[in-house]
N, C-alpha and C. Protein backbone atom coordinates (compact mmCIF):
# COMPACT_ATOMS: atom_id res chain seq x y z
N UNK A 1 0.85 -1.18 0.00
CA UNK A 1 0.00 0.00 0.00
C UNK A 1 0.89 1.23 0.00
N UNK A 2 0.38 2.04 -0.84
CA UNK A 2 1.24 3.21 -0.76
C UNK A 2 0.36 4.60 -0.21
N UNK A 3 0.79 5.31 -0.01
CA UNK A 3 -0.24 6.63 0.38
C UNK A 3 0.67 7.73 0.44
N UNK A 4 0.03 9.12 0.38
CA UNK A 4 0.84 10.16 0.75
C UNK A 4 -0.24 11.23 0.81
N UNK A 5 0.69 12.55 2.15
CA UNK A 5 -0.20 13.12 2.31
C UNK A 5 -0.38 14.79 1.84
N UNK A 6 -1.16 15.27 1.46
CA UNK A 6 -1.10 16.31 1.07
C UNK A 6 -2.24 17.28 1.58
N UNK A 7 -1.30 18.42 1.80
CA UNK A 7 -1.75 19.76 2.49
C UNK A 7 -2.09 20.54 1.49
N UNK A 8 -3.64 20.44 1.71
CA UNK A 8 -4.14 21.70 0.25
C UNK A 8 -5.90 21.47 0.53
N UNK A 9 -6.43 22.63 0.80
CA UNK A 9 -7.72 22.59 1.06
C UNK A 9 -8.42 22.67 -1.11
N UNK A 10 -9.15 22.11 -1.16
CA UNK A 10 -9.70 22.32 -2.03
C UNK A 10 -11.32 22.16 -1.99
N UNK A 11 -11.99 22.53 -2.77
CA UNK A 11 -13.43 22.78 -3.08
C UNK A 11 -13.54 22.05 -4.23
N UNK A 12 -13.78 20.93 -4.28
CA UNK A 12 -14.33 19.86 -5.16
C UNK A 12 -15.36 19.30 -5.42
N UNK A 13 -16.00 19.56 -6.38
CA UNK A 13 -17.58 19.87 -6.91
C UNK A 13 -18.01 18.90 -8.03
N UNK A 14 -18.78 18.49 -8.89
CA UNK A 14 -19.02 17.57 -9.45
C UNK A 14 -17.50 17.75 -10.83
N UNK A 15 -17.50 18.49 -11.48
CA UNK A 15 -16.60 18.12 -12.19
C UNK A 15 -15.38 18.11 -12.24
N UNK A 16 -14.41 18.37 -11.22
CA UNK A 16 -13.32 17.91 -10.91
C UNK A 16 -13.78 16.38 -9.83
N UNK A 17 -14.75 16.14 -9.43
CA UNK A 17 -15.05 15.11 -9.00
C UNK A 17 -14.95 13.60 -10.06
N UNK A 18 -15.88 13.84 -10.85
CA UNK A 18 -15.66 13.39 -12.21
C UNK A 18 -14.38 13.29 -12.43
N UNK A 19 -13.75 13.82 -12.93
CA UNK A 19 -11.93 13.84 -13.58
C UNK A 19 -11.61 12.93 -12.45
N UNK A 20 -11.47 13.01 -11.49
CA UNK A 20 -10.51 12.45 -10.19
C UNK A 20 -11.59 11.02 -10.38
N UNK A 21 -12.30 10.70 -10.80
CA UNK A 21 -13.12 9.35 -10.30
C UNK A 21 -12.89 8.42 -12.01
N UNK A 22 -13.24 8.94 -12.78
CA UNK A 22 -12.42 8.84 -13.99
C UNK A 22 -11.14 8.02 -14.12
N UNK A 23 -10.35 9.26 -13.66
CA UNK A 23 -8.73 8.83 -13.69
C UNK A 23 -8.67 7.47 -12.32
N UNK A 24 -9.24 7.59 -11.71
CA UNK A 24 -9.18 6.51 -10.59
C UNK A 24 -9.47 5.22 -11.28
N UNK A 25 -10.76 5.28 -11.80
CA UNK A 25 -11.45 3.75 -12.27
C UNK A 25 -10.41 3.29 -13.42
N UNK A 26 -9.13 4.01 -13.49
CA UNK A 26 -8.48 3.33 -14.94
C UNK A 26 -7.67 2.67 -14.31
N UNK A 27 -7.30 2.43 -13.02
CA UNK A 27 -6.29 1.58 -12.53
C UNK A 27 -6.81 0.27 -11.85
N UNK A 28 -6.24 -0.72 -11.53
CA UNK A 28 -6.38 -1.90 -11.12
C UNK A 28 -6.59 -1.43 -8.81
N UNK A 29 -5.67 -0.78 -9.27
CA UNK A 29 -5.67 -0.56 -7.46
C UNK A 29 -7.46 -0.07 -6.79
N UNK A 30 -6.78 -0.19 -5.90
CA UNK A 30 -8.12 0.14 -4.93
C UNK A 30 -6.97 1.66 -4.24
N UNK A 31 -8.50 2.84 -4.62
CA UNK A 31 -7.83 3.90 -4.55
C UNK A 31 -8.42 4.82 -3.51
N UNK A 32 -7.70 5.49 -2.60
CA UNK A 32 -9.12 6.27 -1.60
C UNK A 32 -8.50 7.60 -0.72
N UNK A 33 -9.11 8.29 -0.46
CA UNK A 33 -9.00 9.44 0.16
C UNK A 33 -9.21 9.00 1.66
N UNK A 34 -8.47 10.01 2.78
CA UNK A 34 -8.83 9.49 4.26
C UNK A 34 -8.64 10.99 4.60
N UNK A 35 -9.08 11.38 5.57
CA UNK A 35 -9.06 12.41 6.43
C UNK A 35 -9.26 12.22 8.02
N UNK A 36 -9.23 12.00 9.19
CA UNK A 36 -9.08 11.69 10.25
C UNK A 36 -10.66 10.33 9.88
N UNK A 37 -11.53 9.85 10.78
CA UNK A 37 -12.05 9.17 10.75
C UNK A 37 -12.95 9.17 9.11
N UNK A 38 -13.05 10.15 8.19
CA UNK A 38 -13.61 9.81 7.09
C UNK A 38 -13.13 9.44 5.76
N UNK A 39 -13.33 8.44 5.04
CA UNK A 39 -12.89 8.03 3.91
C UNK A 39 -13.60 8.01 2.54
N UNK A 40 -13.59 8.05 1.62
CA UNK A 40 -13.95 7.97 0.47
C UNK A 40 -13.14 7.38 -0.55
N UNK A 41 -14.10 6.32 -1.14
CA UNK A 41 -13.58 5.49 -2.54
C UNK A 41 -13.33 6.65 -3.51
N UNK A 42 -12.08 6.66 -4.44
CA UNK A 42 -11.58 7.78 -5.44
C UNK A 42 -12.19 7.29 -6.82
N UNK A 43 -13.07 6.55 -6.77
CA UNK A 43 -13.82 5.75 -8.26
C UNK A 43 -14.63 6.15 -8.24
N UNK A 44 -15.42 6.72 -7.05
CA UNK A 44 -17.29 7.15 -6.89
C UNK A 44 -17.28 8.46 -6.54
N UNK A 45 -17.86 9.04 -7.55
CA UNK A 45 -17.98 10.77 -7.79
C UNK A 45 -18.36 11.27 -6.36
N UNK A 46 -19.82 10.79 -6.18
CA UNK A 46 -20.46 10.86 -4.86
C UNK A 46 -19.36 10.88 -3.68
N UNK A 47 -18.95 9.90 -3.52
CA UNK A 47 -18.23 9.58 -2.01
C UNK A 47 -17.30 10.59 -2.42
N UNK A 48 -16.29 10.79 -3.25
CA UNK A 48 -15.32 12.14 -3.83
C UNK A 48 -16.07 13.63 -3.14
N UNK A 49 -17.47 13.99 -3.57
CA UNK A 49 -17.84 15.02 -3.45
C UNK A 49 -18.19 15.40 -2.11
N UNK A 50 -19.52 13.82 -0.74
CA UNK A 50 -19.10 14.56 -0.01
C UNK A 50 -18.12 14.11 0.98
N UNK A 51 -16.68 13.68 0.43
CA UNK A 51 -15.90 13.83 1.36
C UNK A 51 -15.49 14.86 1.33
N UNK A 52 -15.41 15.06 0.11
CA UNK A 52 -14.76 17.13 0.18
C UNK A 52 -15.19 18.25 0.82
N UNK A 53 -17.00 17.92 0.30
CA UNK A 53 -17.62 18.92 1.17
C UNK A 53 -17.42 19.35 2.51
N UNK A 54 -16.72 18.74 3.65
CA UNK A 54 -16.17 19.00 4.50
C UNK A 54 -15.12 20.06 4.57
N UNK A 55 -14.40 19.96 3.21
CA UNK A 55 -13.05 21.10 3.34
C UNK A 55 -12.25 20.64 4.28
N UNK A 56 -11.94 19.79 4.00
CA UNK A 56 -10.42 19.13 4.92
C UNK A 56 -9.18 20.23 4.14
N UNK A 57 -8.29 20.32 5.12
CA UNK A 57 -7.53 21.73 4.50
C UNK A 57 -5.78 20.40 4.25
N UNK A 58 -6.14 18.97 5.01
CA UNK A 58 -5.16 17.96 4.92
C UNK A 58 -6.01 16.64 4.46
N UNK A 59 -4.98 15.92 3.88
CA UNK A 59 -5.94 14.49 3.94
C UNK A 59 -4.79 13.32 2.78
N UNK A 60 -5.23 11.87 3.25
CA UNK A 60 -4.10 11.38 2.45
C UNK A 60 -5.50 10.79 1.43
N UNK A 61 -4.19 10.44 0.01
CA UNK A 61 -4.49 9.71 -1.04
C UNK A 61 -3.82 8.58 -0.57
N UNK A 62 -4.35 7.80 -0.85
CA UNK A 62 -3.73 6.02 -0.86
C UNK A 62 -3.98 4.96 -1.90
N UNK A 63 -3.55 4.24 -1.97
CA UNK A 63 -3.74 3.33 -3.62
C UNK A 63 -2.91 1.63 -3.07
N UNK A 64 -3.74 0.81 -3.13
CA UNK A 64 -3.14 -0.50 -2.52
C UNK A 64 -3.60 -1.17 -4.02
N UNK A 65 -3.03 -1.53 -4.79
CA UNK A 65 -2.87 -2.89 -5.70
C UNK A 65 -1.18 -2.83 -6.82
N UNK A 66 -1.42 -3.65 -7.41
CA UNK A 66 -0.19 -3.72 -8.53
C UNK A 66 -0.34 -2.53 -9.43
N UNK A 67 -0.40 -1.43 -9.31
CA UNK A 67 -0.32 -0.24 -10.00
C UNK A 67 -0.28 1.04 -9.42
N UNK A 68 -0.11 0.97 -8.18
CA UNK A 68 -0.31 1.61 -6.86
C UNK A 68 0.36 3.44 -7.28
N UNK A 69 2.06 2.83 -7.58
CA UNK A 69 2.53 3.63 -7.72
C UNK A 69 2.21 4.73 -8.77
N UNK A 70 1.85 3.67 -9.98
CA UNK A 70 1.48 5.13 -10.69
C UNK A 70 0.10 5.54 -10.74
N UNK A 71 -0.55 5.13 -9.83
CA UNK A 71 -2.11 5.72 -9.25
C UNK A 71 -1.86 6.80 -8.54
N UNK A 72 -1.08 6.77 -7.84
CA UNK A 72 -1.02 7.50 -6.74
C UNK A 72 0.06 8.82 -7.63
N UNK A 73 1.03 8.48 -8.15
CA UNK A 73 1.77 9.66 -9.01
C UNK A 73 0.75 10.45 -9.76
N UNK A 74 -0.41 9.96 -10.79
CA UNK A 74 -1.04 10.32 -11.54
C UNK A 74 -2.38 11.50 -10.77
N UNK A 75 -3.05 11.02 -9.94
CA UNK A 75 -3.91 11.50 -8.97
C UNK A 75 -3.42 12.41 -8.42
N UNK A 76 -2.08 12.44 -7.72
CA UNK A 76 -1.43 13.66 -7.26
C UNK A 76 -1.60 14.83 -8.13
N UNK A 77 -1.14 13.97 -8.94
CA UNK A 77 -0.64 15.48 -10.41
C UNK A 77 -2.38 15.87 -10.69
N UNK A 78 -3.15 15.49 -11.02
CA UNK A 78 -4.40 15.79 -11.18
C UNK A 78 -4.78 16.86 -9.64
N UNK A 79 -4.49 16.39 -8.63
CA UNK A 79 -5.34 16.93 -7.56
C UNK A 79 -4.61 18.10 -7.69
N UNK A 80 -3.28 18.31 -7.96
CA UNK A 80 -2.31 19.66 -7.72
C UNK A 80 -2.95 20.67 -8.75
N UNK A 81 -3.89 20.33 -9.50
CA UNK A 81 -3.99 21.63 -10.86
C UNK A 81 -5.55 22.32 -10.48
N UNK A 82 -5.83 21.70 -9.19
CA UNK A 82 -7.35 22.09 -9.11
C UNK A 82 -6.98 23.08 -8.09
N UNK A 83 -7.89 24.19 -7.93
CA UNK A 83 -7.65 25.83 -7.11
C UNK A 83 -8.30 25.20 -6.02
């Protein structure tokens, strides 16, 4: 399992939700967002949107299967271009 964490509040709304759930469902891994006790699957728009809705200003990405690494490289780079 790999994960990493990143410091960046964002406001994520259906269509950067979309893009991020998108780019998720193309990998083999099992992919997910965590923030202290809440989590969300990175494949399901929904669970994406309201985990965000919270505005976590921290939170990790994680990615556990045989593609992990470049799930987790790719998703980064996606999450970094959103305001």
């Amino acid at each position: 399992m790999k994960s990493i964490q990143i410091d960046k509040a964002l406001n994520i709304h259906a269509r950067p939700a979309a893009l991020l759930a998108r780019l998720a469902s193309g990998y083999k891994s099992m992919i997910f967002f965590s923030a202290g006790d809440k989590f969300a699957d990175a494949k399901n728009v929904m669970d994406i949107m309201d985990f965000f809705s919270g505005n976590p200003t921290s939170f990790e990405l994680c990615a556990d299967g045989s593609d992990e690494l470049t799930a987790i490289d790719q998703m980064q780079e996606l999450i970094m271009t959103f305001e």
